[in-house]
N, C-alpha and C. Protein backbone atom coordinates (compact mmCIF):
# COMPACT_ATOMS: atom_id res chain seq x y z
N UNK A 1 18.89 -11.76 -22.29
CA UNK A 1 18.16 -10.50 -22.19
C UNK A 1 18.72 -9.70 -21.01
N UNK A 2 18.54 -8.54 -21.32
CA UNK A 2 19.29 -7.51 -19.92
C UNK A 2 18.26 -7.67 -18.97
N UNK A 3 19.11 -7.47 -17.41
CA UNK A 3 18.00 -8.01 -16.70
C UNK A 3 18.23 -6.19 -15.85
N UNK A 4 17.10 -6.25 -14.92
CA UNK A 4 17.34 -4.45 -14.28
C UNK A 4 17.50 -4.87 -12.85
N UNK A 5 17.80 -3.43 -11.67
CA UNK A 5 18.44 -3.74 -10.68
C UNK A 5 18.43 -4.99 -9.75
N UNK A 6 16.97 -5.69 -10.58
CA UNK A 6 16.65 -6.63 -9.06
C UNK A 6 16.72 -8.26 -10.00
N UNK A 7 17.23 -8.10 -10.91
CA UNK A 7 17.89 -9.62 -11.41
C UNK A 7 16.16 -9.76 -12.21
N UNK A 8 14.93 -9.30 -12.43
CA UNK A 8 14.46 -9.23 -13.84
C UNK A 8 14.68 -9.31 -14.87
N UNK A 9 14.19 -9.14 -16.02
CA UNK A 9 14.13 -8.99 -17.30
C UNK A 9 13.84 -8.25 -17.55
N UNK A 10 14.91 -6.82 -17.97
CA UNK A 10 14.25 -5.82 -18.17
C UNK A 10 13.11 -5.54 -19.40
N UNK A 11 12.17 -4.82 -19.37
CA UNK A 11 10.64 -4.95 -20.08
C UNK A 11 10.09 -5.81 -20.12
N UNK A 12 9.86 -6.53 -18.51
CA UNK A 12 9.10 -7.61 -18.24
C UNK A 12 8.04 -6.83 -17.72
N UNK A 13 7.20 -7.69 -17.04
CA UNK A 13 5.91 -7.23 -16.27
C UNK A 13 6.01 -6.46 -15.35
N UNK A 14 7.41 -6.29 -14.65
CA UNK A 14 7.54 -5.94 -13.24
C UNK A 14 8.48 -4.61 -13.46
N UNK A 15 8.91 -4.21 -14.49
CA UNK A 15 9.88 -3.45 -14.70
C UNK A 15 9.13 -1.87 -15.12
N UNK A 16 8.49 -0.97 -14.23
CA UNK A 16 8.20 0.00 -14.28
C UNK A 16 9.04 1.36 -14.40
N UNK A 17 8.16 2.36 -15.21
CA UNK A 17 8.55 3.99 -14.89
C UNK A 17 8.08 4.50 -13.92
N UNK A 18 8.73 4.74 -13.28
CA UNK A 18 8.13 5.37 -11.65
C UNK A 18 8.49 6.97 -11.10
N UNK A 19 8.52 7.39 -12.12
CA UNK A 19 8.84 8.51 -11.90
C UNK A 19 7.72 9.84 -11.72
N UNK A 20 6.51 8.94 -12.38
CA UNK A 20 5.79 10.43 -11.93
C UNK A 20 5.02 9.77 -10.46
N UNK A 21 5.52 8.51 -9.52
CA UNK A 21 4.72 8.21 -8.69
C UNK A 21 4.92 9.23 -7.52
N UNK A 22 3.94 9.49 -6.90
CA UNK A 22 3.75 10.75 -5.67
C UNK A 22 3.77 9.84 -4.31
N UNK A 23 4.59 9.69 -3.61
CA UNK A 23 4.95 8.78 -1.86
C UNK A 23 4.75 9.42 -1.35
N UNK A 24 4.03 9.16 -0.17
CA UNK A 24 3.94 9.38 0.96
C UNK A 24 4.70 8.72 2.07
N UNK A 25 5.99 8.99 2.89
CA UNK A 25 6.23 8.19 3.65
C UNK A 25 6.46 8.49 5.08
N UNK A 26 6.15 7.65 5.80
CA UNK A 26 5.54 8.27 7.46
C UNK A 26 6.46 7.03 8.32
N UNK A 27 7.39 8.29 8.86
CA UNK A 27 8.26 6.93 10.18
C UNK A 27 8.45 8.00 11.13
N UNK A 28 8.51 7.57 12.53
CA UNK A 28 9.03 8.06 13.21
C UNK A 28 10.73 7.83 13.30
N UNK A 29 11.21 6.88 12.86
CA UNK A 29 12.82 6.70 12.97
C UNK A 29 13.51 7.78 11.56
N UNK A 30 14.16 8.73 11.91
CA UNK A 30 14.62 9.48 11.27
C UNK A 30 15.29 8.64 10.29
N UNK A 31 16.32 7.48 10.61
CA UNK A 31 17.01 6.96 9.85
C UNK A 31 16.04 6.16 9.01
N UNK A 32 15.15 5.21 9.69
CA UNK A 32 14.36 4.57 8.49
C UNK A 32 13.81 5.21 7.26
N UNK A 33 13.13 6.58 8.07
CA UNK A 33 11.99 7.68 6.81
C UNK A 33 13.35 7.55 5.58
N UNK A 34 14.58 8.13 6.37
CA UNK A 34 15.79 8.52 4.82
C UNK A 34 15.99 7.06 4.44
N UNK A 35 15.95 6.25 4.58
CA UNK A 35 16.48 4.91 4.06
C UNK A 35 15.50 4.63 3.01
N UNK A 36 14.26 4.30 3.57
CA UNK A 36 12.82 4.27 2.52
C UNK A 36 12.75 5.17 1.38
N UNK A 37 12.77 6.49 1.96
CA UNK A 37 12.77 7.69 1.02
C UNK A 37 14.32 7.55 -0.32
N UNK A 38 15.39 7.33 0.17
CA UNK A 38 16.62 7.10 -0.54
C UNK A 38 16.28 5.76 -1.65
N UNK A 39 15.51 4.95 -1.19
CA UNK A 39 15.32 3.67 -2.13
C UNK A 39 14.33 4.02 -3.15
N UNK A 40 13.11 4.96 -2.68
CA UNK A 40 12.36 5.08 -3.68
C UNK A 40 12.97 6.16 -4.47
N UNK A 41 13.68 6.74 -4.18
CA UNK A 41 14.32 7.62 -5.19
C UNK A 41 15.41 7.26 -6.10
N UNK A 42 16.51 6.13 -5.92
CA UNK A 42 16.93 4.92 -6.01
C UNK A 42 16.39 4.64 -6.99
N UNK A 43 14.87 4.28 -6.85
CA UNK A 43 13.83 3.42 -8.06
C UNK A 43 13.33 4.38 -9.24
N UNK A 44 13.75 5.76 -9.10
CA UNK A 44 13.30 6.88 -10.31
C UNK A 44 11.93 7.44 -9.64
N UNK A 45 11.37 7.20 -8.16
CA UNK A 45 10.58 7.91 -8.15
C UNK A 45 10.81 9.80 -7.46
N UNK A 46 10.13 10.30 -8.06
CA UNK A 46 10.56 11.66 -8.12
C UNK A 46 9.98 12.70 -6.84
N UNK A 47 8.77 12.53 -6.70
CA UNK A 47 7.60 12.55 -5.52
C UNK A 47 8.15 12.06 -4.28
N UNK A 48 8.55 12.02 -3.35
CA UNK A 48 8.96 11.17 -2.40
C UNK A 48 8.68 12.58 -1.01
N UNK A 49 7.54 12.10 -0.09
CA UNK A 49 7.23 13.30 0.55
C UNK A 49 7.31 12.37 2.09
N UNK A 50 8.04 13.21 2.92
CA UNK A 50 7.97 12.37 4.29
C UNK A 50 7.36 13.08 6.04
N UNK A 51 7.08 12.11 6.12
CA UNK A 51 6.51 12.98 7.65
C UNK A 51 7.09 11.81 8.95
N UNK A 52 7.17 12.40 9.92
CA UNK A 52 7.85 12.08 11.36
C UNK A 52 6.69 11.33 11.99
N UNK A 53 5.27 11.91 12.25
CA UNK A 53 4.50 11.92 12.49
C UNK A 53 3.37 11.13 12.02
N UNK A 54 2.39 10.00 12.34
CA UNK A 54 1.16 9.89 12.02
C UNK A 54 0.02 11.23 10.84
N UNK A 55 0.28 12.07 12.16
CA UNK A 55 -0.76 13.21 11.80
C UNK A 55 -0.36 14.20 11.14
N UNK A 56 0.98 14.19 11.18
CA UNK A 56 1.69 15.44 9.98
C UNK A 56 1.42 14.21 8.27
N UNK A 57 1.03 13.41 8.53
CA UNK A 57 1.14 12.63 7.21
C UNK A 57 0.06 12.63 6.61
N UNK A 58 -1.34 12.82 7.54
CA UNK A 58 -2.41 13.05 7.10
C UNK A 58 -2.88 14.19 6.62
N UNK A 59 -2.15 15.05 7.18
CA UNK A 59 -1.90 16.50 6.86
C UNK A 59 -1.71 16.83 5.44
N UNK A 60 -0.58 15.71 5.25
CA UNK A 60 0.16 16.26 4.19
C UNK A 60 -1.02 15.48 3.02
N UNK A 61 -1.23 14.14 3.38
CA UNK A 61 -2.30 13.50 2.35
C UNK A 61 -3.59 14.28 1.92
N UNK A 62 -4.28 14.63 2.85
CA UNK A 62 -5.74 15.60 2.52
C UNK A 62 -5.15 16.55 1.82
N UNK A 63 -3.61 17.34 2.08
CA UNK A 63 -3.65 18.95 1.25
C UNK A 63 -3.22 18.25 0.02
N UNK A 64 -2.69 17.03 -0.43
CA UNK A 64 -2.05 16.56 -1.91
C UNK A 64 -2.26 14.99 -1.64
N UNK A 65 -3.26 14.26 -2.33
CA UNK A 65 -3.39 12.88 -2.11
C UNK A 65 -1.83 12.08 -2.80
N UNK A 66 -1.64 11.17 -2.49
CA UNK A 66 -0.26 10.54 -2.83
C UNK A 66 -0.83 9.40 -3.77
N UNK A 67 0.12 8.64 -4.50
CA UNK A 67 -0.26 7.61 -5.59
C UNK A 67 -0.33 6.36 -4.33
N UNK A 68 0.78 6.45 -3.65
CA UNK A 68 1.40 5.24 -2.33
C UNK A 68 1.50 5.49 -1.18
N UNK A 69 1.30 5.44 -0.35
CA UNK A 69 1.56 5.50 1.27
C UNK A 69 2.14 4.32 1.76
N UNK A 70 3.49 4.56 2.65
CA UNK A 70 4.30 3.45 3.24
C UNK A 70 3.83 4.49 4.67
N UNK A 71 3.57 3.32 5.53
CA UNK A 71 3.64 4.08 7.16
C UNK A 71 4.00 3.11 8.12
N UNK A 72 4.86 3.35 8.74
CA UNK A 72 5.15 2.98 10.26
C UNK A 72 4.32 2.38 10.89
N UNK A 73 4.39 1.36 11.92
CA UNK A 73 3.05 0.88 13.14
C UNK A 73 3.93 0.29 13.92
N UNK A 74 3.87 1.35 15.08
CA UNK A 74 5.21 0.90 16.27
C UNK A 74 4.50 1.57 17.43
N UNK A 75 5.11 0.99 19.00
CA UNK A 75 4.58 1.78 20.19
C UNK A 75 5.19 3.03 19.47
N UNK A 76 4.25 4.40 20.12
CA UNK A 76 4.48 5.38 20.35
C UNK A 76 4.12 6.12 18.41
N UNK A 77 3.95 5.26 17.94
CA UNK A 77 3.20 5.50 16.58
C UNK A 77 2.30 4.71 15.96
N UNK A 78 1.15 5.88 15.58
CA UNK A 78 -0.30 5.17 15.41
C UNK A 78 -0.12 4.90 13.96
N UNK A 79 0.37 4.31 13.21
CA UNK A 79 0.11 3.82 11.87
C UNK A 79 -1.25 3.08 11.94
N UNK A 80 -2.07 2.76 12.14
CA UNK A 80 -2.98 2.12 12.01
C UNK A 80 -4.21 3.12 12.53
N UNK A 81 -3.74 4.15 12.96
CA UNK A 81 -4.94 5.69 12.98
C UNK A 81 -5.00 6.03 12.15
N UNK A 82 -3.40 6.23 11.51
CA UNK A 82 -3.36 7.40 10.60
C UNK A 82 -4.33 6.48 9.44
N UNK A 83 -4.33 5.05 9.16
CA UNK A 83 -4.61 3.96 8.19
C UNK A 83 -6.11 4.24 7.98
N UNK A 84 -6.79 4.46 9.65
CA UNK A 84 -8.49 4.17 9.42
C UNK A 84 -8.57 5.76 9.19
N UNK A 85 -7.90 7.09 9.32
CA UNK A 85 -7.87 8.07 9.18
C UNK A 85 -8.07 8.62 7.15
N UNK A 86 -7.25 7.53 6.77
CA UNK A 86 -6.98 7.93 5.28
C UNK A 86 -8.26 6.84 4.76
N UNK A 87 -8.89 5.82 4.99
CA UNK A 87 -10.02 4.72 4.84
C UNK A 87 -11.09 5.47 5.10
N UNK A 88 -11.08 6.64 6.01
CA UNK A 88 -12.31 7.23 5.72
C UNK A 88 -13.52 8.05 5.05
N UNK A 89 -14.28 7.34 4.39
CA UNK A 89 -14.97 7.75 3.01
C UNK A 89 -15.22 9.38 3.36
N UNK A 90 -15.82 10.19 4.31
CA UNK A 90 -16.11 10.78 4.71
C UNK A 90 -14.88 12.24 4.22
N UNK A 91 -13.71 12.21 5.32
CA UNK A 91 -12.86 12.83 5.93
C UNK A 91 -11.56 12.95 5.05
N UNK A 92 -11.52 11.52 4.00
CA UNK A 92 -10.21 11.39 3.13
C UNK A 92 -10.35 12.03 2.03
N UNK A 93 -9.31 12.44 1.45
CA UNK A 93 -8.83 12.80 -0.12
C UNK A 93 -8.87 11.67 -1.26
N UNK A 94 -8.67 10.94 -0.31
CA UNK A 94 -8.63 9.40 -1.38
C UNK A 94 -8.26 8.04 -0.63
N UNK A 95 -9.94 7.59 -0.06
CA UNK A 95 -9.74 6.22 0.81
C UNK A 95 -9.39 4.88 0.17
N UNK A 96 -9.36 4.69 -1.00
CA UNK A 96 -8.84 3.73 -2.35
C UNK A 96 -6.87 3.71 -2.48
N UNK A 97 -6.51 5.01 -1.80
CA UNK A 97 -5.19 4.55 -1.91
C UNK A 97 -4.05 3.46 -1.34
N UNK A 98 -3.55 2.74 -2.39
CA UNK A 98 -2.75 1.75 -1.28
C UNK A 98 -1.63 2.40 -0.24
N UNK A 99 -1.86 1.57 0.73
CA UNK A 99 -1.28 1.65 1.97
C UNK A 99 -0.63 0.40 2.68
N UNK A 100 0.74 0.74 2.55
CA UNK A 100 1.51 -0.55 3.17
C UNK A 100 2.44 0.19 4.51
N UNK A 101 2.33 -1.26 5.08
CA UNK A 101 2.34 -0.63 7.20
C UNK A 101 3.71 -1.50 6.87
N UNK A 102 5.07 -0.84 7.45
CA UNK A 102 5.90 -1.01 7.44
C UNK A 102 6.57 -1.36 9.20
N UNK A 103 6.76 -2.50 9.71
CA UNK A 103 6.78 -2.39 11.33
C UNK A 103 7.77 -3.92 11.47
N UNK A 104 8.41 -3.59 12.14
CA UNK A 104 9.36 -4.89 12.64
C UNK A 104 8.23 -5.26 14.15
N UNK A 105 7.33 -5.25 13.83
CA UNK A 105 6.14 -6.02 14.77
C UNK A 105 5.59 -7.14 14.00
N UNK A 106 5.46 -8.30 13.47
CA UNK A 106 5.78 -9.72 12.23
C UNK A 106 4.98 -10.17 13.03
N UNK A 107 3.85 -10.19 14.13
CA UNK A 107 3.53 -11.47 14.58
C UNK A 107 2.48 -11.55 13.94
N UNK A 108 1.85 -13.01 13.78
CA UNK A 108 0.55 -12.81 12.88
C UNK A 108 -0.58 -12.03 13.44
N UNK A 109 -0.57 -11.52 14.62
CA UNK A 109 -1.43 -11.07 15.52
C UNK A 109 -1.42 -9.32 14.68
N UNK A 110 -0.34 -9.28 14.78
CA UNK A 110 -0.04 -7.72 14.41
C UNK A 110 -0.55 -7.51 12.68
N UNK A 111 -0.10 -8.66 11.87
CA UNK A 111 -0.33 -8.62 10.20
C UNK A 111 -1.89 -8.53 10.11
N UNK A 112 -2.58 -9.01 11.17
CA UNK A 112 -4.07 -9.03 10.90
C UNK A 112 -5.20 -8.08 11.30
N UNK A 113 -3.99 -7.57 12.63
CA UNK A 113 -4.60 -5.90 12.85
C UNK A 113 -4.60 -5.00 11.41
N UNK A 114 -3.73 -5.22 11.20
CA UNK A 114 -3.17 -4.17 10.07
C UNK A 114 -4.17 -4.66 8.87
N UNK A 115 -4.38 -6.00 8.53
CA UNK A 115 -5.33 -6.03 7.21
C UNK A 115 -6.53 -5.93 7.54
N UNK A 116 -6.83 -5.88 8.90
CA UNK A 116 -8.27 -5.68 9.38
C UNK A 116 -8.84 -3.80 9.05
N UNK A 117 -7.84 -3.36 9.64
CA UNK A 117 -8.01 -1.82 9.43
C UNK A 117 -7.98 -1.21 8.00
N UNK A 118 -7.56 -2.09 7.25
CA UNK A 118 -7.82 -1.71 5.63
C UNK A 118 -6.78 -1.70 4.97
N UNK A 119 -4.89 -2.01 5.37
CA UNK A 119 -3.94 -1.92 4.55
C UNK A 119 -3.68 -3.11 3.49
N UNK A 120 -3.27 -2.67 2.88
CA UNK A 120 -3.24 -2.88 1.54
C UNK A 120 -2.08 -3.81 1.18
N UNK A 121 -0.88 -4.02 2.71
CA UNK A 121 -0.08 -4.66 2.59
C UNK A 121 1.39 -4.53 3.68
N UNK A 122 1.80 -5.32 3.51
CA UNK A 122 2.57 -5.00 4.96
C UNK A 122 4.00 -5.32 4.90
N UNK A 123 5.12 -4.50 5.07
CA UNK A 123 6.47 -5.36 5.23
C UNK A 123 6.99 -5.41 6.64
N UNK A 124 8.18 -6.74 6.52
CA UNK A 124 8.51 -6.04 8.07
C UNK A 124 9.99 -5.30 7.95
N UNK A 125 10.27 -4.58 8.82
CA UNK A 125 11.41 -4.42 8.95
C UNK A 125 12.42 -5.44 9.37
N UNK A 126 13.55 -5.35 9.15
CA UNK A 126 14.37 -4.24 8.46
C UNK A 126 13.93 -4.16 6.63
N UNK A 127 14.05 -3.50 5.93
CA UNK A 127 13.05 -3.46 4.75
C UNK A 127 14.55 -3.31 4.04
N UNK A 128 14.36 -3.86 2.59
CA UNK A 128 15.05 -4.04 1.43
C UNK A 128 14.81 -3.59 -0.03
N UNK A 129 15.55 -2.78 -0.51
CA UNK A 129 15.04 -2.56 -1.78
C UNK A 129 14.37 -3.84 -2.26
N UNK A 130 14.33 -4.70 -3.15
CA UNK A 130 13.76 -5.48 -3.73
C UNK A 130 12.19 -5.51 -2.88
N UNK A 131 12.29 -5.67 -1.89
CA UNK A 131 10.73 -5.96 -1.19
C UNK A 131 9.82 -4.84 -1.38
N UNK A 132 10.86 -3.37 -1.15
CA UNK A 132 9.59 -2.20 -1.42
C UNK A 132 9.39 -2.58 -3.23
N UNK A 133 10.40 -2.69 -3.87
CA UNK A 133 9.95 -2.58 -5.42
C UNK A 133 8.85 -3.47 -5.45
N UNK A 134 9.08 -4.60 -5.01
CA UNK A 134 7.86 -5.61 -5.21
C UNK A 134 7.05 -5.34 -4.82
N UNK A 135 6.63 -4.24 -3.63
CA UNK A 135 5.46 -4.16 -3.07
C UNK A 135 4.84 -3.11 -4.05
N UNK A 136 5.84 -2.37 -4.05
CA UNK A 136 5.04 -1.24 -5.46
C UNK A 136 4.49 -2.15 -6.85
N UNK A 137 5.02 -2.77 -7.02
CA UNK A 137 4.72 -3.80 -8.26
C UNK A 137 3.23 -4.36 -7.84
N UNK A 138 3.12 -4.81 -6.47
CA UNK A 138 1.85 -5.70 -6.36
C UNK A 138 0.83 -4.55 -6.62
N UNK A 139 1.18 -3.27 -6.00
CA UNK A 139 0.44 -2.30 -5.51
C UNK A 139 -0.29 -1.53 -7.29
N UNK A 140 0.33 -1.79 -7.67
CA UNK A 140 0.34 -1.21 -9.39
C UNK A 140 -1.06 -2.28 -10.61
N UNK A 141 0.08 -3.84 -9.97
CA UNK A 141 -0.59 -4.68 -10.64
C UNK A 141 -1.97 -5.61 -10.07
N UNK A 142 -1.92 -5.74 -9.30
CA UNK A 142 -2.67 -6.42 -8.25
C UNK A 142 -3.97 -5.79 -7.73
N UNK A 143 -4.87 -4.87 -8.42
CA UNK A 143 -5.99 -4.25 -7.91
C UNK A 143 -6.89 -5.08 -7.03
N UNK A 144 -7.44 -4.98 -6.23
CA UNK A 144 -8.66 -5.57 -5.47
C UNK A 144 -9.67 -4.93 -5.08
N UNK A 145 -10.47 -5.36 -5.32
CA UNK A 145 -11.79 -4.69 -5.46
C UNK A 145 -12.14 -3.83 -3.54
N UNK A 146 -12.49 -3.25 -3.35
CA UNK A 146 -12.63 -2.27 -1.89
C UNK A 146 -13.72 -2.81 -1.56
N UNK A 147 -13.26 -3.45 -0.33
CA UNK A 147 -15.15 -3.70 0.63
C UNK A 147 -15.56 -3.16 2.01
N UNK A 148 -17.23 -2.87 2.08
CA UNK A 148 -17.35 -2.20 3.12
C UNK A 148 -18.48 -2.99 3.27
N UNK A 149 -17.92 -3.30 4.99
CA UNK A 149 -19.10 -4.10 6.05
C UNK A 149 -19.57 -2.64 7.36
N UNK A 150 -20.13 -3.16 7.82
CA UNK A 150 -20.00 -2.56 9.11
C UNK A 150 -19.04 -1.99 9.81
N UNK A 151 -18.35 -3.12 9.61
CA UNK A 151 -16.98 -3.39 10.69
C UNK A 151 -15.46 -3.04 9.91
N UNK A 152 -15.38 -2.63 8.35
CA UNK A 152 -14.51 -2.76 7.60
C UNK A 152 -14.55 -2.05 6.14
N UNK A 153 -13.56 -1.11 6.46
CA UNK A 153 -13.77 -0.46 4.50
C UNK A 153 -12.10 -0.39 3.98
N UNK A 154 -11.96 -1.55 2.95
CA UNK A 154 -10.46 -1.71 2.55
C UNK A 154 -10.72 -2.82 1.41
N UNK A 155 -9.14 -2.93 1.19
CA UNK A 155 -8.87 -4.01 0.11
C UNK A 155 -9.49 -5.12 0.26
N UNK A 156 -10.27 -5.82 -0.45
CA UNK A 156 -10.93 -7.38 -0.25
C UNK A 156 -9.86 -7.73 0.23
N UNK A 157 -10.00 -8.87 1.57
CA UNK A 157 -8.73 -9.40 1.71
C UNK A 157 -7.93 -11.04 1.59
N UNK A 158 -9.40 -11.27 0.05
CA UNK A 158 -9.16 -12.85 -0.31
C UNK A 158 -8.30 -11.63 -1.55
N UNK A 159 -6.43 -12.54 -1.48
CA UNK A 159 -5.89 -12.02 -2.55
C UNK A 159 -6.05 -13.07 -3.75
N UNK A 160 -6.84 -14.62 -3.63
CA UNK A 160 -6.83 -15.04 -4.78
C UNK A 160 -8.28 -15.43 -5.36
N UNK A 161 -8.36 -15.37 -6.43
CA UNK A 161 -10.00 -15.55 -7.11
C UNK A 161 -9.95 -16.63 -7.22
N UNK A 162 -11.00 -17.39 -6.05
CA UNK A 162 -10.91 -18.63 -6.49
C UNK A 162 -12.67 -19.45 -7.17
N UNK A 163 -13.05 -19.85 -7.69
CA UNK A 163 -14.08 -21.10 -8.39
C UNK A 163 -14.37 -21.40 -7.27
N UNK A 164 -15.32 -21.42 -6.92
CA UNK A 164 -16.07 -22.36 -5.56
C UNK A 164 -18.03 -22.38 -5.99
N UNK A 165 -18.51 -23.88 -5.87
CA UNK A 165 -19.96 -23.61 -5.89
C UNK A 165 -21.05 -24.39 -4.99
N UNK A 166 -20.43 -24.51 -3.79
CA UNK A 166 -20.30 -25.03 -2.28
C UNK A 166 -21.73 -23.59 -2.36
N UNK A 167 -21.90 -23.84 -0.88
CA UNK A 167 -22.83 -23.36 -0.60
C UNK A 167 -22.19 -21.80 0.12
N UNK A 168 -22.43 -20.52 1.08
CA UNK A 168 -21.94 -19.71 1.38
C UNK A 168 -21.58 -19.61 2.48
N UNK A 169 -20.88 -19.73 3.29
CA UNK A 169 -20.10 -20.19 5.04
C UNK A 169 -19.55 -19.26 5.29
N UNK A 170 -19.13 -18.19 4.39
CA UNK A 170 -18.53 -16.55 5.70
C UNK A 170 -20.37 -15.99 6.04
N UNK A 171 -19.67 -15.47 7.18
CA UNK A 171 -20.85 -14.39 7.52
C UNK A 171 -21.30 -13.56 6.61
N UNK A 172 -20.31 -12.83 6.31
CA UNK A 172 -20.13 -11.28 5.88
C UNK A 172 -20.95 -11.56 4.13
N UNK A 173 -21.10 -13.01 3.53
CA UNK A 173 -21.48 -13.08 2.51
C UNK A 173 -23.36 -13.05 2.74
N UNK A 174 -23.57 -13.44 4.05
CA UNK A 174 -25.28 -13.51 4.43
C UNK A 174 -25.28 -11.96 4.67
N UNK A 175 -24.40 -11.30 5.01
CA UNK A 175 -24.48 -9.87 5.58
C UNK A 175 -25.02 -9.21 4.37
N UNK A 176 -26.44 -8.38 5.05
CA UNK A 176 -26.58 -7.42 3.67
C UNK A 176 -26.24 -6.23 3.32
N UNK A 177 -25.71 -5.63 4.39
CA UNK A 177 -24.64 -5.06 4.13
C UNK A 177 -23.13 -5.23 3.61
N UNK A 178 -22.70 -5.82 3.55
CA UNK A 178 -21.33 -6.54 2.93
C UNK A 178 -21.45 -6.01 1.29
N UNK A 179 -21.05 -5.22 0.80
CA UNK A 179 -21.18 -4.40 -0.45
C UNK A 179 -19.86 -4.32 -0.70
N UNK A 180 -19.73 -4.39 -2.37
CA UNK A 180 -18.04 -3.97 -2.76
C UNK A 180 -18.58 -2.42 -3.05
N UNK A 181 -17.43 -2.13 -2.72
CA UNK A 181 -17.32 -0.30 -2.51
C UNK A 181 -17.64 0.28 -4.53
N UNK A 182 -18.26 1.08 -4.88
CA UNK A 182 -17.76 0.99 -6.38
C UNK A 182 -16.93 1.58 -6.33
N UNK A 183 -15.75 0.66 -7.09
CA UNK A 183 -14.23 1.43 -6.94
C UNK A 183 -13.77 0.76 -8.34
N UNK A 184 -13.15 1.70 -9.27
CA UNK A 184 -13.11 1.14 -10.41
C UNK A 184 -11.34 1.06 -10.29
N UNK A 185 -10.49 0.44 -10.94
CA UNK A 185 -8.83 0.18 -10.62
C UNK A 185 -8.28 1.80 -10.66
N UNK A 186 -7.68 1.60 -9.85
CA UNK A 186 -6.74 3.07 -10.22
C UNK A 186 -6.27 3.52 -11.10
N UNK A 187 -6.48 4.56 -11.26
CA UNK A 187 -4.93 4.50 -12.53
C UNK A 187 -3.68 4.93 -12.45
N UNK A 188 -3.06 4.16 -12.44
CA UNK A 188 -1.49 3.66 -12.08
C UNK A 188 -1.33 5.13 -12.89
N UNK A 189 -0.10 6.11 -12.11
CA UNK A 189 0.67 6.80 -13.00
C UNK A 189 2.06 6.28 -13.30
N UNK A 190 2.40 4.79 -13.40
CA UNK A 190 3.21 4.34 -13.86
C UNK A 190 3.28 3.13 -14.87
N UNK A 191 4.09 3.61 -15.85
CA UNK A 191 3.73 2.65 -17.09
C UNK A 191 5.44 1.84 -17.32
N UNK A 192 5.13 0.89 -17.91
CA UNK A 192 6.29 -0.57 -18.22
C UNK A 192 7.24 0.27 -18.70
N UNK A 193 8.77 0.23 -18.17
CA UNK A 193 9.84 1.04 -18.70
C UNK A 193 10.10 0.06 -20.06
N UNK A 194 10.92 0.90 -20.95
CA UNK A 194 10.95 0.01 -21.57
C UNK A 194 12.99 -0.72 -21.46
N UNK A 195 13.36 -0.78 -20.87
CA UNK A 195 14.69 -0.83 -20.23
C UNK A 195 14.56 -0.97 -18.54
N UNK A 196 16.13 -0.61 -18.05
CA UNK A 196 16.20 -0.90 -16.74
C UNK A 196 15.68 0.13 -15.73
N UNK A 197 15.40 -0.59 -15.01
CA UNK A 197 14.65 0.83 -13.51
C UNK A 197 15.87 1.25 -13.21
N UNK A 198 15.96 2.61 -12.46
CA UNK A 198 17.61 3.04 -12.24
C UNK A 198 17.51 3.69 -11.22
């Protein structure tokens, strides 16, 4: 079977049209924003909108919500403002959108800031085609239901459904506040190519 750029099968599960997807992408490194931006365009997506800035990105999100947001989280850039900035039910265009924090900061300390604040997923740098495709893939296929505590409004951040009939040991499950957000799946504006991604 023909396989597409990333050694797939092309018209497998993973092999999308991505062309009507709308990006958002936010770096302060001039060279990274074009590198990111060059790959998703690379992948057939057509939309590919970039900002320097945290706050020029939010800018740009409230005047045109995006399908994806990739953002930066480095000293001297707040990716994780701009993150609780776009999470906010209140203030956002669309707090349900995925959001992946892109940062050559890897420590687990840093991955848990970032899923604490509500992202949706995280790479590190230096970043690779195959990893953004896959992340768009999870981001497409992989819905999770949105929860809001007190302390937290984002992606559930158990990614697997598991059978359990033990008794209840997180907090947040005695919490009566602890509510899934009603958030019904997105709808993907991208559908199974039927051939290779290009």
């Amino acid at each position: 079977m023909e396989k597409n750029v990333f050694g797939r099968e092309a018209g497998g599960v993973e092999s999308y049209d991505l062309t009507r997807l709308d990006v958002i992408v936010s770096d302060h490194h001039e060279f990274m924003r074009d590198l990111i931006c060059d790959v998703l365009r690379a992948l057939g997506i057509r939309k590919v909108r970039s900002a320097s800035d945290p706050w020029t990105a939010a800018q740009m999100f409230n005047d045109r919500p995006a399908d994806l947001v990739f953002t930066d989280w480095s000293p001297g850039f707040d990716g994780i403002g701009f993150l609780r900035l776009v999470r906010d039910m209140e203030g956002s265009a669309d707090p349900f959108v995925p959001i992946i924090i892109v940062t050559a900061h890897t420590e687990l300390r840093h991955v848990c800031v970032a899923r604490d604040a509500g992202a949706t997923d995280f790479i590190a740098k230096p970043v690779a085609a195959k990893r953004l495709y896959a992340r768009i893939c999870a981001a497409i296929e992989q819905h999770r239901a949105f929860v809001r505590t007190r302390g937290f409004f984002g992606p559930d951040r158990r990614r697997r459904q598991m059978f359990y009939e033990g008794s209840n040991r997180r907090k947040a499950d005695d919490d009566a506040s602890a509510v899934v957000a009603p958030c019904a799946p997105r709808k993907s504006p991208c559908e199974p190519a039927s051939g290779s991604i290009a």
